[in-house]
Structure formats: structure tokens, C-alpha cells
C-alpha atoms as a PDB file:
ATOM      1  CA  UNK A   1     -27.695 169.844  38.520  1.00  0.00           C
ATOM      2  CA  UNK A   2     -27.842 171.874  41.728  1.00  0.00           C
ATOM      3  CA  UNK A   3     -27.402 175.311  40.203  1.00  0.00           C
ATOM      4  CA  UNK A   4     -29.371 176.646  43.151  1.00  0.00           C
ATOM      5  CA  UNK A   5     -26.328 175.884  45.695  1.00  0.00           C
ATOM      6  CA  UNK A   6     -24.281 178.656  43.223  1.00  0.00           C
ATOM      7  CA  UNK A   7     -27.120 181.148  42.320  1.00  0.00           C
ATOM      8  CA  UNK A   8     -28.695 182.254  45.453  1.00  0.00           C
ATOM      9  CA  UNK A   9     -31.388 184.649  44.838  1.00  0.00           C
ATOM     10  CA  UNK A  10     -31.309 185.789  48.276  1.00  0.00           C
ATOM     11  CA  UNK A  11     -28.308 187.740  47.717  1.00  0.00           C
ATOM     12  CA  UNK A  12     -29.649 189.908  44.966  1.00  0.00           C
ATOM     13  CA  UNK A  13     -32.784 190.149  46.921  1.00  0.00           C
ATOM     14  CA  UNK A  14     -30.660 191.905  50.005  1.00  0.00           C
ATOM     15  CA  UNK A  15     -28.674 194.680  47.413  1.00  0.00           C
ATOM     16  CA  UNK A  16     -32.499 194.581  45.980  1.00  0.00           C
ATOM     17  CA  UNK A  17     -33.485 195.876  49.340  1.00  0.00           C
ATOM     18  CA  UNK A  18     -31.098 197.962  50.706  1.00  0.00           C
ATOM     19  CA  UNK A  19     -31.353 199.714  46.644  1.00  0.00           C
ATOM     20  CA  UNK A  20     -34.988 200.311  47.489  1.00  0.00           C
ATOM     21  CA  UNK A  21     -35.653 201.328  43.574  1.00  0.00           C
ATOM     22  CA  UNK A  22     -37.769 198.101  42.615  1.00  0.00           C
ATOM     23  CA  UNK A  23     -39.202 194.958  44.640  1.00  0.00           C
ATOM     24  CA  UNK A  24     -38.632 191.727  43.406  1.00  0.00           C
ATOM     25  CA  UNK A  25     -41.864 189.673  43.892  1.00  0.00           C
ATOM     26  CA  UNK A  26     -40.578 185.862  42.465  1.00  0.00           C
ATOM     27  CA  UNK A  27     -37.764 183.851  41.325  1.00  0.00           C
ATOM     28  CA  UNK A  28     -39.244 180.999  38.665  1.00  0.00           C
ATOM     29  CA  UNK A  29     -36.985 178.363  37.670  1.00  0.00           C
ATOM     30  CA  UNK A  30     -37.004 178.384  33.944  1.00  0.00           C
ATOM     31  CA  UNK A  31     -35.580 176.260  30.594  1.00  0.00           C
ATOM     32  CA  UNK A  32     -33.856 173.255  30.617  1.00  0.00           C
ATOM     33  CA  UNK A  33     -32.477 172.582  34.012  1.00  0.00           C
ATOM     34  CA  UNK A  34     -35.811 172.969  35.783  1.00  0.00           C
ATOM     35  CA  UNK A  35     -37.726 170.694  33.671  1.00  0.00           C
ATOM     36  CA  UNK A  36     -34.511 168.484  33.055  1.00  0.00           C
ATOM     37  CA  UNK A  37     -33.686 168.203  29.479  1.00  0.00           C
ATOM     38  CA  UNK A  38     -30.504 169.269  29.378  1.00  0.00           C
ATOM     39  CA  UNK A  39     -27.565 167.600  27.917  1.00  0.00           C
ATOM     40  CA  UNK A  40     -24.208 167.343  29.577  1.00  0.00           C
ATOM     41  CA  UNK A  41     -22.423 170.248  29.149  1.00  0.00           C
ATOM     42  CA  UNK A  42     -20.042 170.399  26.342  1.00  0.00           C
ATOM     43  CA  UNK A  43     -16.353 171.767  26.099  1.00  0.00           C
ATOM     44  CA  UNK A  44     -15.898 175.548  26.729  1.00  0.00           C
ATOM     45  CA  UNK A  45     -20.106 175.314  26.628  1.00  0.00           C
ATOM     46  CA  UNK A  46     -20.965 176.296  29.866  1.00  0.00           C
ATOM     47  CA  UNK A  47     -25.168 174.636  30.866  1.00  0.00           C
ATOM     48  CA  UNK A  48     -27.369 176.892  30.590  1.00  0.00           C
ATOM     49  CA  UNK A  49     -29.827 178.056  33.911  1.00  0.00           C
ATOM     50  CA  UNK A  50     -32.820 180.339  33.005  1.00  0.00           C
ATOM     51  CA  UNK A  51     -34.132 182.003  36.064  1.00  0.00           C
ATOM     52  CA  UNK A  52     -37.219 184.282  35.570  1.00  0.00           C
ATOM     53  CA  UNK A  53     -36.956 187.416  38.345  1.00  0.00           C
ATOM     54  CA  UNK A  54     -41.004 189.020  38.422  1.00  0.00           C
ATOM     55  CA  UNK A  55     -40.828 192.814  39.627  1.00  0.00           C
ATOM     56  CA  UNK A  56     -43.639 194.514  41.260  1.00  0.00           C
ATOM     57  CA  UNK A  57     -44.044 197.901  39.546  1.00  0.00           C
ATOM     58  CA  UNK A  58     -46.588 200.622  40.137  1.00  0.00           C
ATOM     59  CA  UNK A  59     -47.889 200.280  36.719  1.00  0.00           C
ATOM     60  CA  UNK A  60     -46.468 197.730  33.988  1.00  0.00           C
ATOM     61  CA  UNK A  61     -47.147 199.795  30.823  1.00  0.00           C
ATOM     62  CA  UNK A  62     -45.581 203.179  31.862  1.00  0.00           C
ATOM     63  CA  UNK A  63     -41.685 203.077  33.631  1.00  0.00           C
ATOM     64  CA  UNK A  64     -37.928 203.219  32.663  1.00  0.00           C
ATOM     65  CA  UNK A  65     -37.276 199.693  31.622  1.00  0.00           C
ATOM     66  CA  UNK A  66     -33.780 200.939  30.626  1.00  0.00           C
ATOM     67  CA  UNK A  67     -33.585 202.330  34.345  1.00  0.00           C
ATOM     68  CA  UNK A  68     -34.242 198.477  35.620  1.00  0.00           C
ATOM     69  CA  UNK A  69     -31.668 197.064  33.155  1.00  0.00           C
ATOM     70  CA  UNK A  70     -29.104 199.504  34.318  1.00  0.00           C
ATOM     71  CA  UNK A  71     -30.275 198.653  37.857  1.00  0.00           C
ATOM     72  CA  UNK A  72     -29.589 194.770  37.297  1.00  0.00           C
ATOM     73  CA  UNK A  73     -26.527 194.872  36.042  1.00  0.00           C
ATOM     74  CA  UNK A  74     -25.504 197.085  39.259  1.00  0.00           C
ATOM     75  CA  UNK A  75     -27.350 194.801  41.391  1.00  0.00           C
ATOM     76  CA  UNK A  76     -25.833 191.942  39.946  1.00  0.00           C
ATOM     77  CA  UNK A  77     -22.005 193.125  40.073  1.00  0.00           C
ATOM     78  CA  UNK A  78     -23.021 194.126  44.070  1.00  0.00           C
ATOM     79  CA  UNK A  79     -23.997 190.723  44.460  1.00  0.00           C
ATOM     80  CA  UNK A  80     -20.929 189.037  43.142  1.00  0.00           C
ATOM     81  CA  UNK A  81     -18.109 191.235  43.785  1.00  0.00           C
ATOM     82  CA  UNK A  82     -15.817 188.660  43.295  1.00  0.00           C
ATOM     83  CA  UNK A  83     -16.804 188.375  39.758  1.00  0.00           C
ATOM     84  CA  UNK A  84     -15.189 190.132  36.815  1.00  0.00           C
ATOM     85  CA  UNK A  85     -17.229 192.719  34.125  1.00  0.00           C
ATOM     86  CA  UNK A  86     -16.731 189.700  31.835  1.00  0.00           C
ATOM     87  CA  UNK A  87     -18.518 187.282  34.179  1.00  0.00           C
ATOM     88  CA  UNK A  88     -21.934 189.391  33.006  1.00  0.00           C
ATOM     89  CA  UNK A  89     -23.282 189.144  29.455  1.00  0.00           C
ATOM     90  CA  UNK A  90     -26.347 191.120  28.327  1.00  0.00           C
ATOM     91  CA  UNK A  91     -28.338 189.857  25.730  1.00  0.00           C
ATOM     92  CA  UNK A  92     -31.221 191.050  24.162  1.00  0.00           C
ATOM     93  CA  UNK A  93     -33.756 190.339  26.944  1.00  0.00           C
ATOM     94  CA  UNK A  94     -31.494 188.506  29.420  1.00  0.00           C
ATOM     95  CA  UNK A  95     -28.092 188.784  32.182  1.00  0.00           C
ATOM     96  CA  UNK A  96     -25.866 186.197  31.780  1.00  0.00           C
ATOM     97  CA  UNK A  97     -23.924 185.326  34.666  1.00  0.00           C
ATOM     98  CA  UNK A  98     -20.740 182.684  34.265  1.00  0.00           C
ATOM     99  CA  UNK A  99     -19.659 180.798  37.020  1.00  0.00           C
ATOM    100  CA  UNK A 100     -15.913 180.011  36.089  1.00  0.00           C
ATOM    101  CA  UNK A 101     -15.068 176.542  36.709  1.00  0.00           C
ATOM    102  CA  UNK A 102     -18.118 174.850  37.663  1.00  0.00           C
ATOM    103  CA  UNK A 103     -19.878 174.723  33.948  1.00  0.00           C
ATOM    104  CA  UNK A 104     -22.956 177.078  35.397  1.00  0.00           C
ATOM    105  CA  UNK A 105     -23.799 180.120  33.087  1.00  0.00           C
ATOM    106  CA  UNK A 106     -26.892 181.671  34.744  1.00  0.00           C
ATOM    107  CA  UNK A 107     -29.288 183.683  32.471  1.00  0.00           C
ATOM    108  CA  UNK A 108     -31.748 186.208  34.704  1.00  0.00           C
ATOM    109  CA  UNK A 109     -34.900 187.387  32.653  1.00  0.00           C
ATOM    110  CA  UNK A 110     -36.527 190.332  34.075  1.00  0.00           C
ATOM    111  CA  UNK A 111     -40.048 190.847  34.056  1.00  0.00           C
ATOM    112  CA  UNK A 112     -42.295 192.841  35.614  1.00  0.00           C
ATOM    113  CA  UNK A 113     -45.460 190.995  37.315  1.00  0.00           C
ATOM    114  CA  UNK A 114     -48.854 191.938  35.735  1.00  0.00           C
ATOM    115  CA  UNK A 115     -50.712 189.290  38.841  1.00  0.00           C
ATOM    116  CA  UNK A 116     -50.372 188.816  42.497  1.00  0.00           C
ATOM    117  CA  UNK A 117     -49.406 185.110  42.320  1.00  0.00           C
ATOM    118  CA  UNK A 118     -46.458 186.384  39.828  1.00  0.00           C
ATOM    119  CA  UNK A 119     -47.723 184.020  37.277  1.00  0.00           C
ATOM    120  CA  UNK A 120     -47.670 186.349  33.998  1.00  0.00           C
ATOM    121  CA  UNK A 121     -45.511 189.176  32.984  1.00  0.00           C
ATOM    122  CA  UNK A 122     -44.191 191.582  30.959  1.00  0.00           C
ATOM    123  CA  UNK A 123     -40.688 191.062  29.228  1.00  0.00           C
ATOM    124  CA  UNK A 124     -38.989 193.820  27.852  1.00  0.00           C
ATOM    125  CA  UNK A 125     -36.215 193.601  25.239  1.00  0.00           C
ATOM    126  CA  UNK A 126     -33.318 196.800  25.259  1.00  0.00           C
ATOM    127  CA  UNK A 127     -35.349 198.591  22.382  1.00  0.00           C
ATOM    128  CA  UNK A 128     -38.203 198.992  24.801  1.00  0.00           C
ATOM    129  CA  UNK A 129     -40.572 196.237  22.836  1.00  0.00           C
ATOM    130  CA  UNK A 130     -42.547 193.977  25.208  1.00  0.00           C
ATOM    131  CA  UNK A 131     -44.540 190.670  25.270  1.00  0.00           C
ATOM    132  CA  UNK A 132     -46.849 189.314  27.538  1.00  0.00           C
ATOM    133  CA  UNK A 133     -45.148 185.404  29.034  1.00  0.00           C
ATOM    134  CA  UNK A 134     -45.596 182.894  31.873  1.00  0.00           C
ATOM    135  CA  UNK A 135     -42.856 180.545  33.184  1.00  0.00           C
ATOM    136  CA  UNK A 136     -45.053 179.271  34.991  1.00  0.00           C
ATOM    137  CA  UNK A 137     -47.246 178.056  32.116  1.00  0.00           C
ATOM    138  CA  UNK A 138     -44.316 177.359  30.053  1.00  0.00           C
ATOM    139  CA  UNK A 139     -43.022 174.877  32.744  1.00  0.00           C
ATOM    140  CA  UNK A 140     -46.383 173.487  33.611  1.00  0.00           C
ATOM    141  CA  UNK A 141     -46.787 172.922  29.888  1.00  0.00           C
ATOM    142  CA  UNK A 142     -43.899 170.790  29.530  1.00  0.00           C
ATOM    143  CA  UNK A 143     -44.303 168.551  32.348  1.00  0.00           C
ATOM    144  CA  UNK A 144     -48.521 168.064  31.548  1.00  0.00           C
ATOM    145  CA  UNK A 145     -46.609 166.437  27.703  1.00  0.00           C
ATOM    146  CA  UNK A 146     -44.193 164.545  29.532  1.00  0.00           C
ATOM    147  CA  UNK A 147     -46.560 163.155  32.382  1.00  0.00           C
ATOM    148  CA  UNK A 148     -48.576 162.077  28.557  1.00  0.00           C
ATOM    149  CA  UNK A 149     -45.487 160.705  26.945  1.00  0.00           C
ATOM    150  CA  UNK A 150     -42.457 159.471  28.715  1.00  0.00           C
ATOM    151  CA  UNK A 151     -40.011 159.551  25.932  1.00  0.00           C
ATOM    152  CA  UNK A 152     -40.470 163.248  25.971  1.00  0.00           C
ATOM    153  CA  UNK A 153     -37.111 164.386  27.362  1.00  0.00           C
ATOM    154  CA  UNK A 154     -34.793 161.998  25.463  1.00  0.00           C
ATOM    155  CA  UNK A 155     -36.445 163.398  22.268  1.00  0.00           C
ATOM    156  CA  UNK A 156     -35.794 166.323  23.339  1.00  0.00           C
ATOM    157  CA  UNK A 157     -32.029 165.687  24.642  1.00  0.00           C
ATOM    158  CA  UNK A 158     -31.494 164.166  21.529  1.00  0.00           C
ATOM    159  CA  UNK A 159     -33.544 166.973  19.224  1.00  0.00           C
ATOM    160  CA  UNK A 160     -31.489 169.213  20.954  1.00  0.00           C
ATOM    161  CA  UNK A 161     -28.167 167.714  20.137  1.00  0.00           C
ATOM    162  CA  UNK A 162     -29.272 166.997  16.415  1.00  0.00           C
ATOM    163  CA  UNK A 163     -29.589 171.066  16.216  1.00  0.00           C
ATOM    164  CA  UNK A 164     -26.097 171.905  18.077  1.00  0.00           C
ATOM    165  CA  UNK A 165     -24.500 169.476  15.592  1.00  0.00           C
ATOM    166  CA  UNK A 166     -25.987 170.209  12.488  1.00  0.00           C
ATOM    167  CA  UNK A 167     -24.999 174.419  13.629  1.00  0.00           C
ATOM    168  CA  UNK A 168     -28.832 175.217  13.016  1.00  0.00           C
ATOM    169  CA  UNK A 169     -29.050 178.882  13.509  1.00  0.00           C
ATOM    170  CA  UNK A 170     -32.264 180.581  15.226  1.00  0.00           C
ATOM    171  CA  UNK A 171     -33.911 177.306  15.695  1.00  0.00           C
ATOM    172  CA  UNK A 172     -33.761 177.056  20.014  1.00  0.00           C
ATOM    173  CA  UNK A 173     -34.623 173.982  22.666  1.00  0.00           C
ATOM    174  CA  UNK A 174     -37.943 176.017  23.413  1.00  0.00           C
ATOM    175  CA  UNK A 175     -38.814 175.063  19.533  1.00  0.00           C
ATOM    176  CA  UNK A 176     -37.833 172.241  19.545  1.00  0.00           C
ATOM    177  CA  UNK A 177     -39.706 171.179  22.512  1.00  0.00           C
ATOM    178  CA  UNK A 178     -42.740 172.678  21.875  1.00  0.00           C
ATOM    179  CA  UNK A 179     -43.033 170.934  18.293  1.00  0.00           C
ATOM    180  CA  UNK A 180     -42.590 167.342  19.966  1.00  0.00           C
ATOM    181  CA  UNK A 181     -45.424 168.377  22.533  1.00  0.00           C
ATOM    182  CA  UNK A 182     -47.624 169.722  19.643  1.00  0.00           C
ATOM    183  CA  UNK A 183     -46.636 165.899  18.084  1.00  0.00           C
ATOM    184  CA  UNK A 184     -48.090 164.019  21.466  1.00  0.00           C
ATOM    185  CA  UNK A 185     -51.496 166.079  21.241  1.00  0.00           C
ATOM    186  CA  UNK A 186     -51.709 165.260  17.737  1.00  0.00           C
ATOM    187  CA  UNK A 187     -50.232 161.936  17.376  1.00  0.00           C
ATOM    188  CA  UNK A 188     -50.586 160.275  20.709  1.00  0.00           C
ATOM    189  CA  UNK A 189     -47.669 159.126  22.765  1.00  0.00           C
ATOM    190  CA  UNK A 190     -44.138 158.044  20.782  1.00  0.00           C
ATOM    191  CA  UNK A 191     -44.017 153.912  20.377  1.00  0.00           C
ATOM    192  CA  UNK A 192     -40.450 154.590  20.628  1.00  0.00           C
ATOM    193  CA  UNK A 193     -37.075 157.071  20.574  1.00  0.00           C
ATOM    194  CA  UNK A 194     -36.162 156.390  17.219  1.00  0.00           C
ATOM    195  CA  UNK A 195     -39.911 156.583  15.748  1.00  0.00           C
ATOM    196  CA  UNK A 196     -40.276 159.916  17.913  1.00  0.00           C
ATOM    197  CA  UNK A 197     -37.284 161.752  16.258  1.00  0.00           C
ATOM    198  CA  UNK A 198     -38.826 160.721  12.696  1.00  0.00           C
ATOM    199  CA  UNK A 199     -41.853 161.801  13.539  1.00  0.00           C
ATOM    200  CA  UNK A 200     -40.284 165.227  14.607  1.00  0.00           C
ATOM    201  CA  UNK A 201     -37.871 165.034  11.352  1.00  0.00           C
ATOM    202  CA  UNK A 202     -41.023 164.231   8.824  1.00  0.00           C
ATOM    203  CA  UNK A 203     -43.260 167.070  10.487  1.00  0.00           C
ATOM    204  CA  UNK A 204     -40.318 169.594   9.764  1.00  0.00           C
ATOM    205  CA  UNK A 205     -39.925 168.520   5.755  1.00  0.00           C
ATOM    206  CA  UNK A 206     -43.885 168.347   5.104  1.00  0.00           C
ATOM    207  CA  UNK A 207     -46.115 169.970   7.836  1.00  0.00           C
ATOM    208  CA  UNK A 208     -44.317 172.695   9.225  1.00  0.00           C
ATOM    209  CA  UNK A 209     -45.941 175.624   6.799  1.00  0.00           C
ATOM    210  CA  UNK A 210     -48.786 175.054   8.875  1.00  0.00           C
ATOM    211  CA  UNK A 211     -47.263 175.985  11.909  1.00  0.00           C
ATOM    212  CA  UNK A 212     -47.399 174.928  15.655  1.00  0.00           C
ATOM    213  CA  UNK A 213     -50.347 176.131  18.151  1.00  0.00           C
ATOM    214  CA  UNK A 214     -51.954 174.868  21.497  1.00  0.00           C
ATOM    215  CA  UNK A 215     -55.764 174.587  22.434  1.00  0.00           C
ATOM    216  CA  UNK A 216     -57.700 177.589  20.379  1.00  0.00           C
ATOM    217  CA  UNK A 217     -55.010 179.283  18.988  1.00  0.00           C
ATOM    218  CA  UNK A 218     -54.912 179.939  15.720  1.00  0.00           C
ATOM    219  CA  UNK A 219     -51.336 180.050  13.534  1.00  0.00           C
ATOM    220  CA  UNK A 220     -52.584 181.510  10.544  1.00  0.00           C
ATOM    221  CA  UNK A 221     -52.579 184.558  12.368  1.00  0.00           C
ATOM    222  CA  UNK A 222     -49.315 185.089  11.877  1.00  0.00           C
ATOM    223  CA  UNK A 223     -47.035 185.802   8.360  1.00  0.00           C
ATOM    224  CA  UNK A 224     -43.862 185.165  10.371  1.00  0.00           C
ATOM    225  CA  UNK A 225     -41.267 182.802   7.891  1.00  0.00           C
ATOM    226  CA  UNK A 226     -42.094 180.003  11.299  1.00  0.00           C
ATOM    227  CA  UNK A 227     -44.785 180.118  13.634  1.00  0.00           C
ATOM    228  CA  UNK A 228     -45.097 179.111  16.643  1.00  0.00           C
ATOM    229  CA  UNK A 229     -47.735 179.812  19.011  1.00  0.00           C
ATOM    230  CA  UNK A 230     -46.358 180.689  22.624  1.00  0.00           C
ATOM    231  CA  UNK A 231     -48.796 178.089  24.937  1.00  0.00           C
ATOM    232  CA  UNK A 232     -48.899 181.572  27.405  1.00  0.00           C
ATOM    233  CA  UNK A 233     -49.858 183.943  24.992  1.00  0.00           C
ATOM    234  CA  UNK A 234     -51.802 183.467  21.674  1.00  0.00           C
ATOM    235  CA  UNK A 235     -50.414 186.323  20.405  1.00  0.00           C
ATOM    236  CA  UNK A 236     -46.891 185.592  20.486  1.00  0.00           C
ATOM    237  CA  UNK A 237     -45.222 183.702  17.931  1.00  0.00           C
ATOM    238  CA  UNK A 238     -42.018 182.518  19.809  1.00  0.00           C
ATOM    239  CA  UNK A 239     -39.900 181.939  16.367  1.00  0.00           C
ATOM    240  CA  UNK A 240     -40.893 185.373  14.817  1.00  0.00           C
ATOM    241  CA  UNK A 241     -36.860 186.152  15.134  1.00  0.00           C
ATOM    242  CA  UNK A 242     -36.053 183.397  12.639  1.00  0.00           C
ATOM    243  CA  UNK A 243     -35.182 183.931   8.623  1.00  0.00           C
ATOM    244  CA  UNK A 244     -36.779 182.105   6.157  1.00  0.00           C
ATOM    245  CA  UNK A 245     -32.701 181.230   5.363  1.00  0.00           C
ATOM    246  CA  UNK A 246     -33.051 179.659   8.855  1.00  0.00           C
ATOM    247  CA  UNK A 247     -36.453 178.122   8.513  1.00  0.00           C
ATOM    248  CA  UNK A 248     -35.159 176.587   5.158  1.00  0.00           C
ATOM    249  CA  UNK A 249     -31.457 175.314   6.669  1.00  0.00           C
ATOM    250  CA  UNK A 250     -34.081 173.558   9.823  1.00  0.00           C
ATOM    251  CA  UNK A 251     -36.265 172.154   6.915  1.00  0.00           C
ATOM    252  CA  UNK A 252     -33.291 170.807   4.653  1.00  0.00           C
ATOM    253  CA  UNK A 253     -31.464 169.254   7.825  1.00  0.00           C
ATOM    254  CA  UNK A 254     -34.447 167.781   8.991  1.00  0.00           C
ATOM    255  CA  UNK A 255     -35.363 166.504   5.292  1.00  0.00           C
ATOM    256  CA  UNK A 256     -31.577 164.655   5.580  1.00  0.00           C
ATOM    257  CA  UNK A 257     -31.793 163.446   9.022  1.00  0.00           C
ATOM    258  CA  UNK A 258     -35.268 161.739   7.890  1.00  0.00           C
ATOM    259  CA  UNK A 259     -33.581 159.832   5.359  1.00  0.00           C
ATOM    260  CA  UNK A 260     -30.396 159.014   7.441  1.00  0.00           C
ATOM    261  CA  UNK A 261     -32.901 157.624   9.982  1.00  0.00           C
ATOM    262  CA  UNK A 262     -35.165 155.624   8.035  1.00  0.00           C
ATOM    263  CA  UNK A 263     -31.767 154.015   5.723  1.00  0.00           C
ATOM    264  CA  UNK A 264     -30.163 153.001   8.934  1.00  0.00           C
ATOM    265  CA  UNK A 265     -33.182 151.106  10.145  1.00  0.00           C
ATOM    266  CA  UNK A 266     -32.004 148.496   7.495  1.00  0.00           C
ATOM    267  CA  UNK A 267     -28.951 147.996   8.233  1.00  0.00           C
ATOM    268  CA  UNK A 268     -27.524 144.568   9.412  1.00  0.00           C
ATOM    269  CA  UNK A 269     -25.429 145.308  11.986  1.00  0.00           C
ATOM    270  CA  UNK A 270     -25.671 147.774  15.281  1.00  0.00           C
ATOM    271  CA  UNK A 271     -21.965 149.525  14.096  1.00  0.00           C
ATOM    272  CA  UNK A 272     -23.520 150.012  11.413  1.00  0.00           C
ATOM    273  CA  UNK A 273     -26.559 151.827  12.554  1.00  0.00           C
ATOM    274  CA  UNK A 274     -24.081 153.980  15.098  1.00  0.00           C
ATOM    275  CA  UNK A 275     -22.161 154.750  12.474  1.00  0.00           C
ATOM    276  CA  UNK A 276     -25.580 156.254  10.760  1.00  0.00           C
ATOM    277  CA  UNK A 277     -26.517 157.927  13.557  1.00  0.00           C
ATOM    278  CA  UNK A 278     -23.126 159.511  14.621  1.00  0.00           C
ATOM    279  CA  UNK A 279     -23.884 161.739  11.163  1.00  0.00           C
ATOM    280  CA  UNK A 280     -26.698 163.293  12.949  1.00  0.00           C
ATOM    281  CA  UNK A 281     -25.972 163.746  16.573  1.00  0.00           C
ATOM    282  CA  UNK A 282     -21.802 163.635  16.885  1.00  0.00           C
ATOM    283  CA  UNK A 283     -18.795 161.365  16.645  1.00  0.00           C
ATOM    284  CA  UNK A 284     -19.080 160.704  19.970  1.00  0.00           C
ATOM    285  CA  UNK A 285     -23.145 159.453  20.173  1.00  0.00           C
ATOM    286  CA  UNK A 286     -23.129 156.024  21.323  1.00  0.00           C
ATOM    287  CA  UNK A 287     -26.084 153.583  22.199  1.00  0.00           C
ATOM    288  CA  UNK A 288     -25.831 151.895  25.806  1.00  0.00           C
END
């Protein structure tokens, strides 16, 4: 999806400039459109672009993060005067901007540089809390699993779908894929799509009290209802934010959708097995 030919970082880099109050050091390419797992957008769902904006500040532990959120905002209407006050969302650590008509919804993720190369940095959420995160890792992390197993992004497509249609709250794509990547270093390389989900599915119902961590990390650290371990920072759990009502909804669903997979591998015929599928991922899933 070239999301690049409608969100041009050059243009907030010139108000950036002539502003003077902060320097932007790097644009990263984040989430699903730069490692391309995303599904085809939906009706009145706009796709999603995550695009990480580094700042150089003089010292990342002491300044006005609420000063650089007002800033962006400004920045971001100067940039796009042709857009409406409802064209920008703020969310907890992100700018949303919508691009009407052409199924783009750009989310910008401030965070100020802690390295030269722009590689780590700080992001800050509106109540002034911060934690320590790569996109560069995150990305690198992601395509390292999929270089490992090729079936990757269709689990994930589909993972991802399986969560919008089952209305899973808290439980995100980032989860999601970093559970099938902790599956490849465990488990070795999916023998197929449909063996991949129930892998996913049967780690959810029995293993997922253990929780999910990379190299040395450890995720008994944490007390969080999920964990998580962020593959940039050891000491972030990325699912701290979800409920154990949440954790227990995921675990139920993916309890069901194990069964639902594993029944329709008997059946005779492929409408059939569509039929058994369409429960999990839509009315409109088909097989090609």
C-alpha cells in the first residue's frame, strides 16, 4: 500500500523547521504496513500506518513532553491545512491522522531519540509515564521470524482477523504476532496454515500462564494478568494494559476456535469445512 505517496514526512519536517522548538532526527516505518501483514481494509475501517517520528532533545529524562504533544498537534494541523480538527485523533501515546477517501489513517508516535543512529527511544504516554522501545528492533524482529518461517504473515493475517471477528478486546496484532514468532523459536517452522493457527489456538488455552519472552528474558518477572516480553526492552511487558476479563475472553475464544479447527478437519466435504471456518474468521472467509 503506498501510504508514503499521502504521508510525506517532509512536510512536517519544513513547519518542524521553520517552528525551531524541537528537531526531528528519523521517520521509522512501523506496524503492519511496513512489514506487510495487513488485511484489506474493512468498511468504514480505515488501514492502519504506524510511523515512529525520533526527536533529538537536549536531555531525554528532563523536558515538557506535554509541550511536544501540544507542538504536534500544531505541527500537524500546519501541515495539512486542508484537513478538518476531526481529521486528528489523539490517543494515548499516538496522532491519528485520517485521510478521507483513500482508506489511510496514519498514526505518528513520538519519541524522543536516546542514540545517534535513532534506533531506541523514549515514548511518552499524556500522563507523563515513559518506556524505553525500538522500531527498529521491533521490525527487524519480525522479518528475522518470517525469513525462518514463511507462513508467518498469513498466520498472522488470519490471527488477526480471528481477533477482529471474535470483538477480542485489548488483545492487538503486535500480540498476536509476537506469540506466533515466540511459536517458530520454540516449535520450529509451521508444516502448514491450518496446523499454525492451532498451534497458536492450543498455546492460548494451555501455555499462555507462562507467558511470552525472547532470548534471556525472563516473564516471571512480571505479575501482569498477560505477559509479554517487548523483544526491545526486557522490562516492558507490552500487554500490561490488558484485564484478566480480557486475558480470559482471548483464552475462552481461543479454547473454541481450537475445537472448531480440529472438528472441521473431519469433515467430508470442502463447504463443509468453509462453513467451519467462516465461524471463526467471517461470513465472507473463503479458500482460493
Amino acid at each position: 500500500f503506498p501510504y508514503t505517496t499521502l504521508f510525506r514526512s517532509e512536510k512536517l519536517e519544513a513547519v518542524l523547521a521553520a517552528d525551531g522548538s524541537y528537531k526531528i532526527k528519523k521517520f521509522r516505518r512501523a506496524g503492519s504496513l511496513e512489514k506487510g501483514t495487513s488485511n484489506r481494509p474493512r468498511a468504514g475501517k480505515p488501514v492502519d500506518a504506524d510511523v515512529g517520528v525520533y526527536f533529538e532533545v537536549d536531555d531525554p529524562n528532563d523536558f515538557d513532553v506535554g509541550a511536544l504533544q501540544t507542538l504536534i498537534k500544531e505541527l500537524l494541523a500546519a501541515a495539512y491545512p486542508q484537513k478538518s480538527a476531526g481529521d486528528f485523533e489523539e490517543g494515548a501515546r499516538t496522532f491519528g491522522v485520517v485521510f478521507q477517501g483513500s482508506g489511510l489513517e496514519v498514526d505518528l508516535v513520538p519519541i524522543v531519540s536516546l542514540d545517534a543512529e535513532a534506533n531506541y527511544g523514549l515514548q511518552y504516554s499524556r500522563t507523563g509515564d515513559c518506556i524505553k522501545t525500538s522500531v527498529k528492533v521491533h521490525v527487524d524482529h519480525y522479518r528475522e521470524h518470517a525469513g525462518r518461517d514463511p507462513l508467518l504473515a498469513s498466520s498472522l493475517r488470519l490471527a488477526k482477523r480471528w481477533r477482529y471477528w471474535q470483538e477480542l478486546d485489548g488483545i492487538q496484532s503486535f500480540h498476536l504476532e509476537l506469540m506466533l514468532s515466540y511459536l517458530i523459536d520454540r516449535d520450529g517452522t509451521a508444516p502448514s496454515l491450518e496446523e499454525g493457527l492451532r498451534r497458536l489456538f492450543l498455546f492460548v488455552m494451555r501455555d499462555l500462564a507462562t507467558g511470552v519472552a525472547f532470548d534471556d528474558a525472563d516473564a516471571s518477572r512480571f505479575s501482569d494478568p498477560l505477559v509479554i516480553v517487548d523483544p526491545a526492552n526486557e522490562d516492558n511487558n507490552v500487554t500490561a494494559r490488558v484485564s484478566s476479563e480480557e486475558r480470559e475472553a482471548f483464552v475462552d475464544s481461543a479454547r473454541a476456535a481450537y475445537e472448531t479447527l480440529s472438528w472441521a478437519q473431519g469433515l467430508p466435504g470442502k463447504g463443509e469445512t468453509i462453513a467451519a471456518w467462516k465461524e471463526l474468521f467471517g461470513e465472507n472467509f473463503s479458500i482460493d
